[in-house]
Protein backbone atom coordinates (compact mmCIF):
# COMPACT_ATOMS: atom_id res chain seq x y z
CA UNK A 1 -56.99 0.99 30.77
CA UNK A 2 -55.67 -2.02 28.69
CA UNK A 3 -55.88 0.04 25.53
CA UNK A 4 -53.75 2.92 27.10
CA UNK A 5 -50.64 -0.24 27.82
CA UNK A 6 -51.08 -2.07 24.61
CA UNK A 7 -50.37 1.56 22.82
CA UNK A 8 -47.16 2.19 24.64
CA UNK A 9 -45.95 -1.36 24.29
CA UNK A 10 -44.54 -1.04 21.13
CA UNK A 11 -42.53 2.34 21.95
CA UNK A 12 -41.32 0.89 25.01
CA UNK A 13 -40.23 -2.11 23.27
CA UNK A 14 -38.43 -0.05 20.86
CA UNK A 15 -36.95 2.08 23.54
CA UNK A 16 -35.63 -1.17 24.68
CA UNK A 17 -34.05 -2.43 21.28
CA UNK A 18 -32.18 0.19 20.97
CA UNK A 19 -30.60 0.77 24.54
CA UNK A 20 -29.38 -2.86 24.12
CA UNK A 21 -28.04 -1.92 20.32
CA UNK A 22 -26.12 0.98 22.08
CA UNK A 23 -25.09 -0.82 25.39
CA UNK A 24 -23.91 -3.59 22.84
CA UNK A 25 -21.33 -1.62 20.84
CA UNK A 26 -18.93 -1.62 24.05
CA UNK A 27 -17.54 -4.42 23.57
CA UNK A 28 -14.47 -5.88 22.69
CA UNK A 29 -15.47 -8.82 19.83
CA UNK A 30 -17.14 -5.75 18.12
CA UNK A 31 -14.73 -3.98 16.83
CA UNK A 32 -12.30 -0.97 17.32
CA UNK A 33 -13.07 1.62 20.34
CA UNK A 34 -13.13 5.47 19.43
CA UNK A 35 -10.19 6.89 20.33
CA UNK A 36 -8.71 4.13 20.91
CA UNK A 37 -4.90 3.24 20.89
CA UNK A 38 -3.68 0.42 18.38
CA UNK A 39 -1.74 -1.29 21.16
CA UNK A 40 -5.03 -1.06 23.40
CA UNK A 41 -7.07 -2.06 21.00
CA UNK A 42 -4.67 -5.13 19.75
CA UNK A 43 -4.23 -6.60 23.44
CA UNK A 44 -8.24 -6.25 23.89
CA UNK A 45 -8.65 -8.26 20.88
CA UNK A 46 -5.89 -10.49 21.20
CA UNK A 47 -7.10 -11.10 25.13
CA UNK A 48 -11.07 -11.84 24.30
CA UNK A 49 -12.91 -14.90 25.31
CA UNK A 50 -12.80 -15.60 21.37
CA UNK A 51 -8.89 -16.12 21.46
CA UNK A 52 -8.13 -14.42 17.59
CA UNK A 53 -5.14 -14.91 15.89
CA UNK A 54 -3.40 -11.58 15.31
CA UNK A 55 -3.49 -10.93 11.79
CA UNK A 56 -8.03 -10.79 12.46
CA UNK A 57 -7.31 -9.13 15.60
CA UNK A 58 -5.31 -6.18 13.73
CA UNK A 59 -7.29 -6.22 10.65
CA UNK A 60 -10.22 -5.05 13.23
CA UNK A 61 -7.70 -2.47 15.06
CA UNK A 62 -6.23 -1.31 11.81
CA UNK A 63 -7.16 2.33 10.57
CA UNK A 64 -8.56 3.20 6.75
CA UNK A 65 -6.58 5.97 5.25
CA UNK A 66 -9.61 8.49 3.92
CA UNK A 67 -11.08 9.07 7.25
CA UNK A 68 -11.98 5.19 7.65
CA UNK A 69 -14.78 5.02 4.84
CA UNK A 70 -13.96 2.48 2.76
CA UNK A 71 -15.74 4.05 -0.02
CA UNK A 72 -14.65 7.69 0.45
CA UNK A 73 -13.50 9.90 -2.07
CA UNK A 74 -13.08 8.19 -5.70
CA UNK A 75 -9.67 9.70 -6.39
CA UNK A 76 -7.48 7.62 -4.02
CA UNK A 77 -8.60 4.84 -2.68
CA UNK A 78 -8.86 4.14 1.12
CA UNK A 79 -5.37 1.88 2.06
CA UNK A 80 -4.89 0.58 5.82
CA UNK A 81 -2.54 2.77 7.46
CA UNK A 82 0.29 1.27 9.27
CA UNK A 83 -0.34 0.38 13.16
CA UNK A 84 0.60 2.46 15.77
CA UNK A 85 2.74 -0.24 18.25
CA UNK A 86 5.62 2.36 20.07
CA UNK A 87 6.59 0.76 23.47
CA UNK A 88 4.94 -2.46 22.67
CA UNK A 89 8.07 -5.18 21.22
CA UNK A 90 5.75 -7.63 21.56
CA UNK A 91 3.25 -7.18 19.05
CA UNK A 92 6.14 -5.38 16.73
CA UNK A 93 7.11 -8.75 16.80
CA UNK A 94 3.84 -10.22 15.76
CA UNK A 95 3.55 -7.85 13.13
CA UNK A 96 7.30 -8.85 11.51
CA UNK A 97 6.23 -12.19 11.53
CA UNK A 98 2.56 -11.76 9.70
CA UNK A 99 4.25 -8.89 7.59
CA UNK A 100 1.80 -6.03 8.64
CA UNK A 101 3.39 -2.35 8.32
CA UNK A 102 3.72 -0.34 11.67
CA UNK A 103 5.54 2.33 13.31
CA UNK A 104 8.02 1.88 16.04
């Protein structure tokens, strides 16, 4: 009976590790949401427990030209594309003022 536990241990253990890996990805100091909104995402970042400055907060919102691989295609590099902040003046604001590009 003990041998039958001990040999499911380790799967269930597994099992475990990776629910919490997957459980862990929602949140908010981790990075940018799927199908997300650059203004949502910004004022998630911008409102954690963590209190980050904005330029960290939108180089963790900010999209990768080239599908967001960094290391996509070899004839054009990946380049961040500019934020998406319509309807938000106040982080157009904070963009002027740490010179990020975005649309209005």
């Amino acid at each position: 009976m003990k041998l039958k536990i001990v040999e499911k241990l380790p799967a269930r253990l597994g099992l475990l590790a990776c629910g919490l890996v997957v459980l862990g990805g929602c949140t908010a100091e981790i990075g940018r949401k799927p199908f997300e909104s650059d203004v949502k995402c910004l004022r998630e970042q911008l409102g954690t427990t963590m209190q980050l400055s904005f330029p960290i907060a939108a180089n963790t919102c900010q999209r990768m030209s080239d599908h967001n691989f960094i290391f996509g295609s070899k004839k054009k590099k990946a380049e961040p594309l500019p934020l998406n902040l319509r309807g938000a003046p106040d982080l157009q604001k904070m963009a002027d003022e740490y010179g990020y590009s975005y649309t209005k």
